[in-house]
Protein backbone atom coordinates (compact mmCIF):
# COMPACT_ATOMS: atom_id res chain seq x y z
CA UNK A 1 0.00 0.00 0.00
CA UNK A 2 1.58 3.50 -0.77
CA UNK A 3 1.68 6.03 1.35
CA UNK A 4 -0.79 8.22 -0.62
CA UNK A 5 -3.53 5.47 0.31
CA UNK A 6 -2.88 5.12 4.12
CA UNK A 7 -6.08 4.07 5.64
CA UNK A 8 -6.44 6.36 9.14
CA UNK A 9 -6.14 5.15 12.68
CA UNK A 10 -8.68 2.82 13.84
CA UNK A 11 -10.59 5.00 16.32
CA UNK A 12 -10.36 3.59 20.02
CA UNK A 13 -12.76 0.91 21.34
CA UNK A 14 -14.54 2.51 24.35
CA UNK A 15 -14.63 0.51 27.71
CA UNK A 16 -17.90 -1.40 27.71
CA UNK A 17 -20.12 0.35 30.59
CA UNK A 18 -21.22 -2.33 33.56
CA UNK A 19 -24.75 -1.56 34.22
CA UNK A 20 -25.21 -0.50 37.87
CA UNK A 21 -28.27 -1.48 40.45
CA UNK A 22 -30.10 1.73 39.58
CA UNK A 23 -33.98 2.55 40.81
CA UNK A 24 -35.85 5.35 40.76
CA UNK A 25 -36.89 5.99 44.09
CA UNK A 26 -40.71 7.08 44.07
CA UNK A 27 -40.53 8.99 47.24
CA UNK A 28 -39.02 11.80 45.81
CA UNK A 29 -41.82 12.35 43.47
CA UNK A 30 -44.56 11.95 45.86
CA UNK A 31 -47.55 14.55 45.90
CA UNK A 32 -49.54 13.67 49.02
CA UNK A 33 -52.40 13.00 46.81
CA UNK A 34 -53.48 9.51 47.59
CA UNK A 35 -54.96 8.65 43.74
CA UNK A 36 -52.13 11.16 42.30
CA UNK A 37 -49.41 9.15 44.04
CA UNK A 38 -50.56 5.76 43.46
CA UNK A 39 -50.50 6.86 39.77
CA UNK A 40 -47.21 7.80 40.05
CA UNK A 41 -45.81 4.97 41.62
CA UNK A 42 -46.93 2.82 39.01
CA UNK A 43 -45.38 4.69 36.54
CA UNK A 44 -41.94 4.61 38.20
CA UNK A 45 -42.29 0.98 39.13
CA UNK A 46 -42.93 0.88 35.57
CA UNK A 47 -39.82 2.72 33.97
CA UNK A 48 -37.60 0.78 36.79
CA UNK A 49 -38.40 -2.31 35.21
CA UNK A 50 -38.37 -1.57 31.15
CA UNK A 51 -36.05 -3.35 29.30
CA UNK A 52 -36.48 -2.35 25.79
CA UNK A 53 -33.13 -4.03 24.14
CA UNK A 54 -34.24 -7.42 26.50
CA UNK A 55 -31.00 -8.31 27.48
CA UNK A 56 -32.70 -9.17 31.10
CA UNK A 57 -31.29 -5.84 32.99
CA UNK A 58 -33.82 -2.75 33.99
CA UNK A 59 -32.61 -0.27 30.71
CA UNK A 60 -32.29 2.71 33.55
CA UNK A 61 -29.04 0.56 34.84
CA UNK A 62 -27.32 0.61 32.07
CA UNK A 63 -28.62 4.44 30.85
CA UNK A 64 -27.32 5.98 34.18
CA UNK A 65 -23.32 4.49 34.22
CA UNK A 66 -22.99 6.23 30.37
CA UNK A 67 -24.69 9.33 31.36
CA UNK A 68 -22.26 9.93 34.59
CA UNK A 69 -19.63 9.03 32.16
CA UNK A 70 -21.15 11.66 29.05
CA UNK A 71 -21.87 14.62 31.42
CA UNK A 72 -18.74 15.32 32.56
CA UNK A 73 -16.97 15.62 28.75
CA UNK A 74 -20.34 17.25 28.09
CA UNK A 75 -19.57 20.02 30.79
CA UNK A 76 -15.52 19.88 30.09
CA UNK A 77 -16.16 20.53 26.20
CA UNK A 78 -18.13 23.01 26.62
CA UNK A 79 -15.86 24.89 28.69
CA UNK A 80 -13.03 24.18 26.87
CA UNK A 81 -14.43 25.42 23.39
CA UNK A 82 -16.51 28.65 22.50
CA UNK A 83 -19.34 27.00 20.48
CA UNK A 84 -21.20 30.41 19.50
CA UNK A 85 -17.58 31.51 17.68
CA UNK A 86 -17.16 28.46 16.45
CA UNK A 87 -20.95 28.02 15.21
CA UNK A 88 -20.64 31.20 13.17
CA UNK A 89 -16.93 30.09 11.69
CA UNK A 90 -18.45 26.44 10.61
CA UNK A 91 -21.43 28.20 9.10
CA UNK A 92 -19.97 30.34 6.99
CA UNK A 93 -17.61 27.56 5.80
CA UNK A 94 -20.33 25.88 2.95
CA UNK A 95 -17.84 23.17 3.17
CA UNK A 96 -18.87 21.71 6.80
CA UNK A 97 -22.74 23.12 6.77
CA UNK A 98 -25.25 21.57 5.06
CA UNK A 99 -27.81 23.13 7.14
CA UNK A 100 -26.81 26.29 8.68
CA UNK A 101 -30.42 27.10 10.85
CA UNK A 102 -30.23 23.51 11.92
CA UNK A 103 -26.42 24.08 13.07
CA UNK A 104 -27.35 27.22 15.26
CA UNK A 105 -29.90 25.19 16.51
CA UNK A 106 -28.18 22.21 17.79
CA UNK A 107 -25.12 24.11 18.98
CA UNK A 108 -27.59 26.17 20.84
CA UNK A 109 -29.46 22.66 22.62
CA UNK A 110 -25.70 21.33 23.40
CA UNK A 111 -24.75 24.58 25.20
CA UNK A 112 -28.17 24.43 26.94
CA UNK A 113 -27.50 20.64 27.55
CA UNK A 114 -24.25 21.36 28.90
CA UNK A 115 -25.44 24.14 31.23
CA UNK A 116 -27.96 21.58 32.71
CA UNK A 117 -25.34 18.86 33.09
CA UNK A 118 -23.23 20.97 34.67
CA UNK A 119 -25.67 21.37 37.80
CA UNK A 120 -26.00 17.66 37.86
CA UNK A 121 -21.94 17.75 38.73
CA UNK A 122 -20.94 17.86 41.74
CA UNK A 123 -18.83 21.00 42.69
């Protein structure tokens, strides 16, 4: 193979995530409303126990080991890079855009994503 047709790096398998014993706890959405809260405890009771890929483990266990892993890069990009000057570089680049409304739009949901994962961190 010559050099002009060097296939790139192989990017790096990620660490499989080990799901964790994760519940809801419906106490902390209780209303004191006897019909409202028996409502509600069937819905959690519910979500604890969906498991939509049926691999026999609660979906919520595996969802909440990759989100404490996602939020903090989530929170660390964000304040590493300055996504409004980078939005309006990429945007005016035709070559990267496709879609430049859509673009604003989803760099404006990941900095209000990251803002809302960053209160989830602990400090």
């Amino acid at each position: 193979m010559s050099k002009d047709n060097k296939q790139p790096p192989a990017p790096p398998t990620p660490e499989p995530v080990e799901p964790v014993p994760f519940q809801l706890d419906p106490s902390h959405f209780m209303t004191h409303n006897c019909l409202l809260d028996g409502f509600i405890k069937t819905a959690i009771k519910d979500v604890n126990k969906v498991d939509f890929n049926h691999n026999g483990v609660p979906d919520i266990s595996e969802i909440v080991p990759i989100a404490a892993k996602v939020l903090p890069l989530i929170v660390a990009l964000n304040q590493a890079v300055d996504f409004e000057k980078l939005a309006v570089d990429l945007a005016g680049n035709d070559n990267y855009v496709k879609d430049k409304e859509v673009f604003k739009a989803v760099v404006s949901e990941f900095q209000l994503l990251a803002k809302m994962a960053e209160k989830l961190l602990p400090h």
